[in-house]
PDB file of N, CA and C in Angstrom:
ATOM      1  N   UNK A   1      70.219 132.392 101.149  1.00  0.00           N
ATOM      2  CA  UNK A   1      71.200 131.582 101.812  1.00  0.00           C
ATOM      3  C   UNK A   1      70.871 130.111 101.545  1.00  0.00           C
ATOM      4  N   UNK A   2      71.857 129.190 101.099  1.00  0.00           N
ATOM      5  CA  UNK A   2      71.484 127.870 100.581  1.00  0.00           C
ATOM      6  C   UNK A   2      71.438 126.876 101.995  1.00  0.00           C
ATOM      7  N   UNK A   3      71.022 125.991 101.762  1.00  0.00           N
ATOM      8  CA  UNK A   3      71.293 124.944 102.799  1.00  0.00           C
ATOM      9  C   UNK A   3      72.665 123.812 102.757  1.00  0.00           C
ATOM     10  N   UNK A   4      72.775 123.577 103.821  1.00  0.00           N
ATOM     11  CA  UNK A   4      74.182 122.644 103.955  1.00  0.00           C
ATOM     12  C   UNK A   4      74.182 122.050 103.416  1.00  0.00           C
ATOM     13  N   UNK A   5      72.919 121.370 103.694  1.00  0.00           N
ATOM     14  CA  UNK A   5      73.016 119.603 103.467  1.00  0.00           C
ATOM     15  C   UNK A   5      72.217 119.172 102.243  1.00  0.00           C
ATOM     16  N   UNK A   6      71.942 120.756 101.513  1.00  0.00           N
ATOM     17  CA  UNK A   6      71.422 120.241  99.819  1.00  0.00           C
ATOM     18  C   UNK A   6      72.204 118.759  98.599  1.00  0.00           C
ATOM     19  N   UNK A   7      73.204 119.077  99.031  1.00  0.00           N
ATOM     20  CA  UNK A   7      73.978 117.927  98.108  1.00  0.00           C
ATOM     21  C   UNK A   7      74.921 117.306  98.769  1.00  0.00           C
ATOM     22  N   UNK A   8      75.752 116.250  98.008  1.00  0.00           N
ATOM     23  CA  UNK A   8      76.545 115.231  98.963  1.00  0.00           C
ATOM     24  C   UNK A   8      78.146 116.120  99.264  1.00  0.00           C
ATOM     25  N   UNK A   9      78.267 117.057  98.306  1.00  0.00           N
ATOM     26  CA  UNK A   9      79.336 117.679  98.791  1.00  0.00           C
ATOM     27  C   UNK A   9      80.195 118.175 100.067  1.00  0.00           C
ATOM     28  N   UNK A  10      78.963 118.726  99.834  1.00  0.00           N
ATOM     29  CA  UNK A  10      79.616 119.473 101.998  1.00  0.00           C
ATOM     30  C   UNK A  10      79.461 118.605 102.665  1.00  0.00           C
ATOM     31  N   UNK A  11      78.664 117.296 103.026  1.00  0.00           N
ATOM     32  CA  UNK A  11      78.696 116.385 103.737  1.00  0.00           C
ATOM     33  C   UNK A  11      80.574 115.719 103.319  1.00  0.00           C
ATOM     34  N   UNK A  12      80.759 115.328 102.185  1.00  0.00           N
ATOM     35  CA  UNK A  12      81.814 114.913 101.810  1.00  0.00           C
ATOM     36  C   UNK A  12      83.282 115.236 102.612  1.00  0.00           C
ATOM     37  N   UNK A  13      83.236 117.030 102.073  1.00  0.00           N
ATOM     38  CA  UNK A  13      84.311 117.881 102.332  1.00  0.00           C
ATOM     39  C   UNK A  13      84.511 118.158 104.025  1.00  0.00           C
ATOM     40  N   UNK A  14      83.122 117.683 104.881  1.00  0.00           N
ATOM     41  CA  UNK A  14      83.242 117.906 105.934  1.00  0.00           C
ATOM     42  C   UNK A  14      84.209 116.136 106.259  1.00  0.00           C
ATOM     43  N   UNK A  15      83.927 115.470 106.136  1.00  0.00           N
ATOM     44  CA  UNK A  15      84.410 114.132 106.438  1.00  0.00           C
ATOM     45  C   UNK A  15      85.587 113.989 106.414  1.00  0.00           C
ATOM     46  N   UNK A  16      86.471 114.370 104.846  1.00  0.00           N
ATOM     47  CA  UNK A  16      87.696 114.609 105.195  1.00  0.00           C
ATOM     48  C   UNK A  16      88.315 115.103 105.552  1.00  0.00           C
ATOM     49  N   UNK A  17      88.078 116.623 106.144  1.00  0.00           N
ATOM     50  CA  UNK A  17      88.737 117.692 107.275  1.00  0.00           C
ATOM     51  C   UNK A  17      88.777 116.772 108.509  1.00  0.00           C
ATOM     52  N   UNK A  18      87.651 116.249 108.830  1.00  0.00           N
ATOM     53  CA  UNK A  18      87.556 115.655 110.163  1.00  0.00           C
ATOM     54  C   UNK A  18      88.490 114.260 109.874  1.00  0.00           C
ATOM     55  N   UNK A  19      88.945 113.828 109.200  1.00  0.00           N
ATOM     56  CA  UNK A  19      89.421 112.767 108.757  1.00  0.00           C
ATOM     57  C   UNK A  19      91.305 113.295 108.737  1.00  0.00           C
ATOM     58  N   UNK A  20      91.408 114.253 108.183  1.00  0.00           N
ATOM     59  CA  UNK A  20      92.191 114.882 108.022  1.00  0.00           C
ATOM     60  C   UNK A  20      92.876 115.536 109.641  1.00  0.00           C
ATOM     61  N   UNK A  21      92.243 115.744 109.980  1.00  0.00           N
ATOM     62  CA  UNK A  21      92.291 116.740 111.645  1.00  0.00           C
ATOM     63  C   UNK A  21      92.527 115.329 112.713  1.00  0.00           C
ATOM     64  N   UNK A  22      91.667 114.235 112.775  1.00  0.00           N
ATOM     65  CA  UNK A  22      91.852 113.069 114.111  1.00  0.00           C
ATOM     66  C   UNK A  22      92.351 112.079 113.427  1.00  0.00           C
ATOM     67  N   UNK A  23      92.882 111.347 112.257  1.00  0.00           N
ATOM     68  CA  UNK A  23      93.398 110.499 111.581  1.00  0.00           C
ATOM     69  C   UNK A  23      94.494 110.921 111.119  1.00  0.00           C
ATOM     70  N   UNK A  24      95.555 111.549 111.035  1.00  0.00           N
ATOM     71  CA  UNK A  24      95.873 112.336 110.449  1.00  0.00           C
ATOM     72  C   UNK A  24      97.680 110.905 110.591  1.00  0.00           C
ATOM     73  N   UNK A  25      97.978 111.123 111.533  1.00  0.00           N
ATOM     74  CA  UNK A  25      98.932 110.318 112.244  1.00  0.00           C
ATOM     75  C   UNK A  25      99.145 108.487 111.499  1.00  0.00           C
ATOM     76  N   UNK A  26      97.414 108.216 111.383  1.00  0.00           N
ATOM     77  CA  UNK A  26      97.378 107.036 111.036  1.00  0.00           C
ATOM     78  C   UNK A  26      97.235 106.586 109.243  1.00  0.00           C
ATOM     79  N   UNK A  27      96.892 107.949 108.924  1.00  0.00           N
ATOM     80  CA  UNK A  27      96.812 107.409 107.354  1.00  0.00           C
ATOM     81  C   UNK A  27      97.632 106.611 106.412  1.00  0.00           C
ATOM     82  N   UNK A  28      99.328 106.695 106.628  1.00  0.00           N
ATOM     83  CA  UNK A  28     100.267 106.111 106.126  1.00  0.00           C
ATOM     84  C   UNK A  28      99.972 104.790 106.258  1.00  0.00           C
ATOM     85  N   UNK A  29      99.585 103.958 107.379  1.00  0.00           N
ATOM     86  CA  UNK A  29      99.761 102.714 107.494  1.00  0.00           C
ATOM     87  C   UNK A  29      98.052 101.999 106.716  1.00  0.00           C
ATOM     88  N   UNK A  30      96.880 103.045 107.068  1.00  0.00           N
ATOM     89  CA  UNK A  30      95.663 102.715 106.534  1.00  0.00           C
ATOM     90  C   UNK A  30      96.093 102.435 104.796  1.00  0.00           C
ATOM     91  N   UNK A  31      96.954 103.331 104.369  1.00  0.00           N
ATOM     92  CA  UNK A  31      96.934 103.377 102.983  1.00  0.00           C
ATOM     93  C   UNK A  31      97.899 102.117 102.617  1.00  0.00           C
ATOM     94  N   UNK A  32      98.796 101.787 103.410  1.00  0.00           N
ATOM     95  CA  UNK A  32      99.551 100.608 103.459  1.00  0.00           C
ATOM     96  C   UNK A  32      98.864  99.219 103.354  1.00  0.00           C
ATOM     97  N   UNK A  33      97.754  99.391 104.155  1.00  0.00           N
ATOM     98  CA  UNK A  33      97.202  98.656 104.524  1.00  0.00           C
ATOM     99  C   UNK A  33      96.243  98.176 103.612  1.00  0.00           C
ATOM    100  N   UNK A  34      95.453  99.136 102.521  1.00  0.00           N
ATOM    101  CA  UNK A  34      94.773  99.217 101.489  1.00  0.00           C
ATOM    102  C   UNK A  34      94.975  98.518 100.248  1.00  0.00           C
ATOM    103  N   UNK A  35      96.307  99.088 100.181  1.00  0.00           N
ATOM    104  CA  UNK A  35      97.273  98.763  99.294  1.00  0.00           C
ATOM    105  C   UNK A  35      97.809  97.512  99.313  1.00  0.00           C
ATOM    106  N   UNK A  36      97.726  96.641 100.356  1.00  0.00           N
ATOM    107  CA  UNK A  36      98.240  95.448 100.545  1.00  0.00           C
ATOM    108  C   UNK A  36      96.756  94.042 100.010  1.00  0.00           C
ATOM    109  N   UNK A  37      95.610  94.755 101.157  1.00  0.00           N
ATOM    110  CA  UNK A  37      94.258  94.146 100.382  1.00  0.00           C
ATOM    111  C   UNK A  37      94.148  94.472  98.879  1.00  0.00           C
ATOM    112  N   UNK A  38      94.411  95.239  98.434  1.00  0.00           N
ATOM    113  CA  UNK A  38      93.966  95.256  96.773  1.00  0.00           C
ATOM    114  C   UNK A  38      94.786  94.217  95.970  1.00  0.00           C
ATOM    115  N   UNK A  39      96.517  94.406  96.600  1.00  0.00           N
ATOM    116  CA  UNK A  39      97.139  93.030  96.235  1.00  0.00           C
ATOM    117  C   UNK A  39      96.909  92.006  96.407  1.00  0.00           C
ATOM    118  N   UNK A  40      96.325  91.260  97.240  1.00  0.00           N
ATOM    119  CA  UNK A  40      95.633  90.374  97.876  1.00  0.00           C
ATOM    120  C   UNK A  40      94.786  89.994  96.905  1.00  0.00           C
ATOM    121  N   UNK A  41      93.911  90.547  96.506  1.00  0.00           N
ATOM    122  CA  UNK A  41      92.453  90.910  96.038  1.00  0.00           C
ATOM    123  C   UNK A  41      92.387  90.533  94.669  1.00  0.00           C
ATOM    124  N   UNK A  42      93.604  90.865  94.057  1.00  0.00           N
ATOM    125  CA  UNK A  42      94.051  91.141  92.539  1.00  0.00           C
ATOM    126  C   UNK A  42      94.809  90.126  92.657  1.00  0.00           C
ATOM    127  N   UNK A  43      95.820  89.102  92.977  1.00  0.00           N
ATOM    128  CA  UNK A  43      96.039  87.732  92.788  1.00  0.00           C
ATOM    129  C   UNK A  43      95.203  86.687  92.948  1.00  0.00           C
ATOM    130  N   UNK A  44      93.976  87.054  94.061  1.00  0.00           N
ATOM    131  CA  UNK A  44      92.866  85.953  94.259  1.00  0.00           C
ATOM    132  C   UNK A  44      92.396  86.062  93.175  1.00  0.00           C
ATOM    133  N   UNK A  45      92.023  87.144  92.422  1.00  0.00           N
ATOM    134  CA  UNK A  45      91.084  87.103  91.420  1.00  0.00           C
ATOM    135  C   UNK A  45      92.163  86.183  90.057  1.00  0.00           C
ATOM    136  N   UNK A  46      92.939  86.503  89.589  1.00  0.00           N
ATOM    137  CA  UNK A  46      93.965  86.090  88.887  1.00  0.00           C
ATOM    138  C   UNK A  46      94.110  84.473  88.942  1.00  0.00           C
ATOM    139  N   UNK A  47      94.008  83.540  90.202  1.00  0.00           N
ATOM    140  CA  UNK A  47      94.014  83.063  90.655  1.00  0.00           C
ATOM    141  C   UNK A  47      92.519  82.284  90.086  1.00  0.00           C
ATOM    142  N   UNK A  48      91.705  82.670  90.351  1.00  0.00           N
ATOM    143  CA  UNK A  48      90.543  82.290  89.849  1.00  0.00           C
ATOM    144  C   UNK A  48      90.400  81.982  89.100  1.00  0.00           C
ATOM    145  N   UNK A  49      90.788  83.192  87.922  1.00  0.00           N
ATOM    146  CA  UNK A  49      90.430  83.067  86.236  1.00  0.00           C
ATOM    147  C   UNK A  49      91.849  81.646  85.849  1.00  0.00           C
ATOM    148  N   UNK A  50      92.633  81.518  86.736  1.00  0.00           N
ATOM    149  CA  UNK A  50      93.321  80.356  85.865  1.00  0.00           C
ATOM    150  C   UNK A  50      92.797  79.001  86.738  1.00  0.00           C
ATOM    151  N   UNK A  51      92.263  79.289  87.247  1.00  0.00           N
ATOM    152  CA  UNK A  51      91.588  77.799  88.300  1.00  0.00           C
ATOM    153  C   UNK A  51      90.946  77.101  86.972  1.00  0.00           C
ATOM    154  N   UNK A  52      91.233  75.869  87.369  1.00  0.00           N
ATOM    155  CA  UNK A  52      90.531  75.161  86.107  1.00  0.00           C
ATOM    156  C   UNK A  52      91.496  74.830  84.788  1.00  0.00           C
ATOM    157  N   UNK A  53      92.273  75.892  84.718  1.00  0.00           N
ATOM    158  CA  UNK A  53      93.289  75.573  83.285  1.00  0.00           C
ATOM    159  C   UNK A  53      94.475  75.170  83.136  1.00  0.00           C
ATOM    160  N   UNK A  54      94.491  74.346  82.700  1.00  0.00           N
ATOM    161  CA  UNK A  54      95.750  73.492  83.035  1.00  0.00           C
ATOM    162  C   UNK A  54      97.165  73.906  82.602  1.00  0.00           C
ATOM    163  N   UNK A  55      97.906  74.137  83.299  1.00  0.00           N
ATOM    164  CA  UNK A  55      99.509  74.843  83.332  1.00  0.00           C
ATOM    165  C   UNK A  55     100.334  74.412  81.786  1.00  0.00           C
ATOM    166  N   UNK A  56     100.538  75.435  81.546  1.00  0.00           N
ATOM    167  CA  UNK A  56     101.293  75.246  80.407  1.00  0.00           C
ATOM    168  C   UNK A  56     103.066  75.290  80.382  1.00  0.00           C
ATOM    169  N   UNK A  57     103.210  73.330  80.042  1.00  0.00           N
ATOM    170  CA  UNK A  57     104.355  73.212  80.463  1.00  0.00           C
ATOM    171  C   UNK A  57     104.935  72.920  79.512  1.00  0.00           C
ATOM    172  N   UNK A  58     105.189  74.137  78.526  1.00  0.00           N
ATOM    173  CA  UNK A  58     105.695  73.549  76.872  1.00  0.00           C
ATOM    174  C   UNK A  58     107.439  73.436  77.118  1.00  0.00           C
ATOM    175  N   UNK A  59     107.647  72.081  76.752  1.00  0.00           N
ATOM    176  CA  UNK A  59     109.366  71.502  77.141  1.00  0.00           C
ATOM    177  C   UNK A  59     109.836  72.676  75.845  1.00  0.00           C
ATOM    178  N   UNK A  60     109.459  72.722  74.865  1.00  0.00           N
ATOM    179  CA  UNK A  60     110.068  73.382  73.769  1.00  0.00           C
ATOM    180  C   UNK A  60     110.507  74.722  73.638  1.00  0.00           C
ATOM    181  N   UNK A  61     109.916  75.374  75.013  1.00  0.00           N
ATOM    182  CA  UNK A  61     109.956  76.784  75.166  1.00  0.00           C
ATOM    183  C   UNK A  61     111.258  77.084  75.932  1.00  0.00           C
ATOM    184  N   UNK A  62     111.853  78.208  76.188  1.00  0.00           N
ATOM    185  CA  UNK A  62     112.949  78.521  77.022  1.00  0.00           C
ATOM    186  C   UNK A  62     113.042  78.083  78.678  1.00  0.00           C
ATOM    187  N   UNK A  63     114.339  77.919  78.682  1.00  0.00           N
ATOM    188  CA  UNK A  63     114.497  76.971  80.411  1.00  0.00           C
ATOM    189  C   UNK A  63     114.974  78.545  80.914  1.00  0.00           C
ATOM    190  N   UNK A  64     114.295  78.699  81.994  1.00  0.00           N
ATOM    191  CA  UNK A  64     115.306  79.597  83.090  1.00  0.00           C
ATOM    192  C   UNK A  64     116.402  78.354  83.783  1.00  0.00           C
ATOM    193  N   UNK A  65     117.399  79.420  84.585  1.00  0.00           N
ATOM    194  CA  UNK A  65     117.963  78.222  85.276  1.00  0.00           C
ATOM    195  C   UNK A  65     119.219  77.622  84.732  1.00  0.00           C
ATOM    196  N   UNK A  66     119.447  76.311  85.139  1.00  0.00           N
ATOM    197  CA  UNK A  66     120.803  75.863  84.662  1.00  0.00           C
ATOM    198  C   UNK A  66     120.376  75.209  83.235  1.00  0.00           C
ATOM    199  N   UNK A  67     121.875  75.403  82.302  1.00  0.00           N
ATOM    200  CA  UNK A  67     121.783  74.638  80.928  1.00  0.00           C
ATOM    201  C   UNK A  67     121.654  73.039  80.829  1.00  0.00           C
ATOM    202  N   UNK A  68     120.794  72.358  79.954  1.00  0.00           N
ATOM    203  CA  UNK A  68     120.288  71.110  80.280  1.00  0.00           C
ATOM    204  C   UNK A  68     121.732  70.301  78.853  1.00  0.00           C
ATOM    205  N   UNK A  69     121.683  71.262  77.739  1.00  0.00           N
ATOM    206  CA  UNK A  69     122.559  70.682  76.722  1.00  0.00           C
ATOM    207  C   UNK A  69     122.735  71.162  76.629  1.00  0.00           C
ATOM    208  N   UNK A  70     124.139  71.907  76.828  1.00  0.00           N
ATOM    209  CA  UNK A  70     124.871  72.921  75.943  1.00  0.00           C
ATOM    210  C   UNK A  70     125.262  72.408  74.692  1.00  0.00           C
ATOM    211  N   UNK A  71     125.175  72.971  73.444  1.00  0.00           N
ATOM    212  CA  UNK A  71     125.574  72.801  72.411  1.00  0.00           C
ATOM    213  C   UNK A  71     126.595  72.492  71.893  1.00  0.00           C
ATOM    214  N   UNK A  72     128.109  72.828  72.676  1.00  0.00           N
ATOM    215  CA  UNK A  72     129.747  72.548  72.730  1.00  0.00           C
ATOM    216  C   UNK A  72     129.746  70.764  73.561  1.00  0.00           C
ATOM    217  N   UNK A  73     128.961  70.946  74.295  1.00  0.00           N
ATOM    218  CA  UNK A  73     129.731  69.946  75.200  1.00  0.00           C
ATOM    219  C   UNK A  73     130.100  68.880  74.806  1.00  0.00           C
ATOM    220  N   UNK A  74     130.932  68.429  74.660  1.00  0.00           N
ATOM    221  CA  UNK A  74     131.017  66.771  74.538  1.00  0.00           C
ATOM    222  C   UNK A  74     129.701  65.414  75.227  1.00  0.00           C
ATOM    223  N   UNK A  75     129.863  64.212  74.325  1.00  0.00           N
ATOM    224  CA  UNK A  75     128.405  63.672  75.395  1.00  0.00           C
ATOM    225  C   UNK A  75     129.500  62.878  76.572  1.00  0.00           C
ATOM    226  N   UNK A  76     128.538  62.702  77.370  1.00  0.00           N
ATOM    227  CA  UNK A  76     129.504  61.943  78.567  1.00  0.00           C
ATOM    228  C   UNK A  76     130.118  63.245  80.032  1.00  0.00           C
ATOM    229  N   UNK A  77     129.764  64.045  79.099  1.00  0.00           N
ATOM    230  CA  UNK A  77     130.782  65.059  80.292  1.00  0.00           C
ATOM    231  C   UNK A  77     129.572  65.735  81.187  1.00  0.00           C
ATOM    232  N   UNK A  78     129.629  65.682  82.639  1.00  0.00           N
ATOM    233  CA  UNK A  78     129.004  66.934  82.952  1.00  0.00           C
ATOM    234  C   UNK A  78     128.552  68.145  83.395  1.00  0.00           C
ATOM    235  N   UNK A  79     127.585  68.201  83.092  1.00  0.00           N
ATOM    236  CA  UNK A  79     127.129  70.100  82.957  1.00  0.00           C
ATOM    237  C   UNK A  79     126.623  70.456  84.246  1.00  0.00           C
ATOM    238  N   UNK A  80     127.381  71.292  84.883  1.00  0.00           N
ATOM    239  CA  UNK A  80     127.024  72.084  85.925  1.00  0.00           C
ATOM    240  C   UNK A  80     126.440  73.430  86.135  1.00  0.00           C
ATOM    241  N   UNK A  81     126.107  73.722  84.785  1.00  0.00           N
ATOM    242  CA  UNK A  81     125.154  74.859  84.921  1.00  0.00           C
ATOM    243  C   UNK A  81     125.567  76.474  84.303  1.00  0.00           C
ATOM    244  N   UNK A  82     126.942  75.802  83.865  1.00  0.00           N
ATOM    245  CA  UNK A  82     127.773  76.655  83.704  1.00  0.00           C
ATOM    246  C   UNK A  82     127.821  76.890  82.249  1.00  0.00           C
ATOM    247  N   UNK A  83     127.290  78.387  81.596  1.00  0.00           N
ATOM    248  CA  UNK A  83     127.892  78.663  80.226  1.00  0.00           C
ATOM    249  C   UNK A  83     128.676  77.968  79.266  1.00  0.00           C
ATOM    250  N   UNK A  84     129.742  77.880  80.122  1.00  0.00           N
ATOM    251  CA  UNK A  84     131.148  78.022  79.069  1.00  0.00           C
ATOM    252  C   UNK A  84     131.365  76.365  78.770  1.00  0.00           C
ATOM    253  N   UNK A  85     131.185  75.971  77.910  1.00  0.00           N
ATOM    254  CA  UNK A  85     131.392  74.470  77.408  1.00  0.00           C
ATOM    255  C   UNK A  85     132.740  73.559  78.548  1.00  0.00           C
ATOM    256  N   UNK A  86     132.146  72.667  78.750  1.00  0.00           N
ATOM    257  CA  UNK A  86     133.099  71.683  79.470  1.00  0.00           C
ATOM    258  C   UNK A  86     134.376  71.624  78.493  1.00  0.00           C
ATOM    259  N   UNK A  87     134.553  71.557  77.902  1.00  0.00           N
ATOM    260  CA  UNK A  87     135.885  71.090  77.297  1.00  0.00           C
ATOM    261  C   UNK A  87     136.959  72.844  77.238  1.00  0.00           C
ATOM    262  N   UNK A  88     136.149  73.801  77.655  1.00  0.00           N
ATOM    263  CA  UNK A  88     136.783  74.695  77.567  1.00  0.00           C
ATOM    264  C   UNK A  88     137.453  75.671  78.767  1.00  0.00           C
ATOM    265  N   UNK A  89     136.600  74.974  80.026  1.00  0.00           N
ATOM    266  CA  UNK A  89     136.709  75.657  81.231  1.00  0.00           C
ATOM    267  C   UNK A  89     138.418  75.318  81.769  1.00  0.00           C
ATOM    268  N   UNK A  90     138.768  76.458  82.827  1.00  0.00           N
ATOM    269  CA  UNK A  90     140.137  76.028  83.231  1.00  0.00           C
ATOM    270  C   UNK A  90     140.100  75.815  84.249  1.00  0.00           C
TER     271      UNK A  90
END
């Protein structure tokens, strides 16, 4: 006949029955809750590694957002953000 408490197993398997059996109700929000620190956790770190480096604000690259020159427009007229060339809207 072996002993219980030879390896970490049965200690293990006992923990989560009992974990399983009086926690049982609360796990959804623990795991919520887990899940929220790791996010946390994983932008601080992110956060870190760019501390120090200076933002890359290349003008030459794509604008989100409203159009700065549309290519149609006439000069003088202006641009509200809108696609469709000023001289063409109704």
């Amino acid at each position: 006949m072996g002993r219980l408490f030879d390896g970490p197993w049965p200690i293990v398997i006992i923990i989560v029955v009992a974990l399983l059996l009086f926690a049982a109700p609360k796990l959804p929000a623990m795991a919520r809750s887990l899940g929220q620190s790791m996010r946390i956790i994983k932008s601080e770190v992110k956060e870190m590694k760019n501390d120090g480096k200076p933002e890359s604000t290349d003008a030459s690259g794509p604008v989100e957002g409203t159009i700065v020159n549309h290519p149609k427009a006439k000069p003088g007229e202006p641009t509200d953000g809108t696609d469709v060339p000023p001289s063409n809207r109704a």
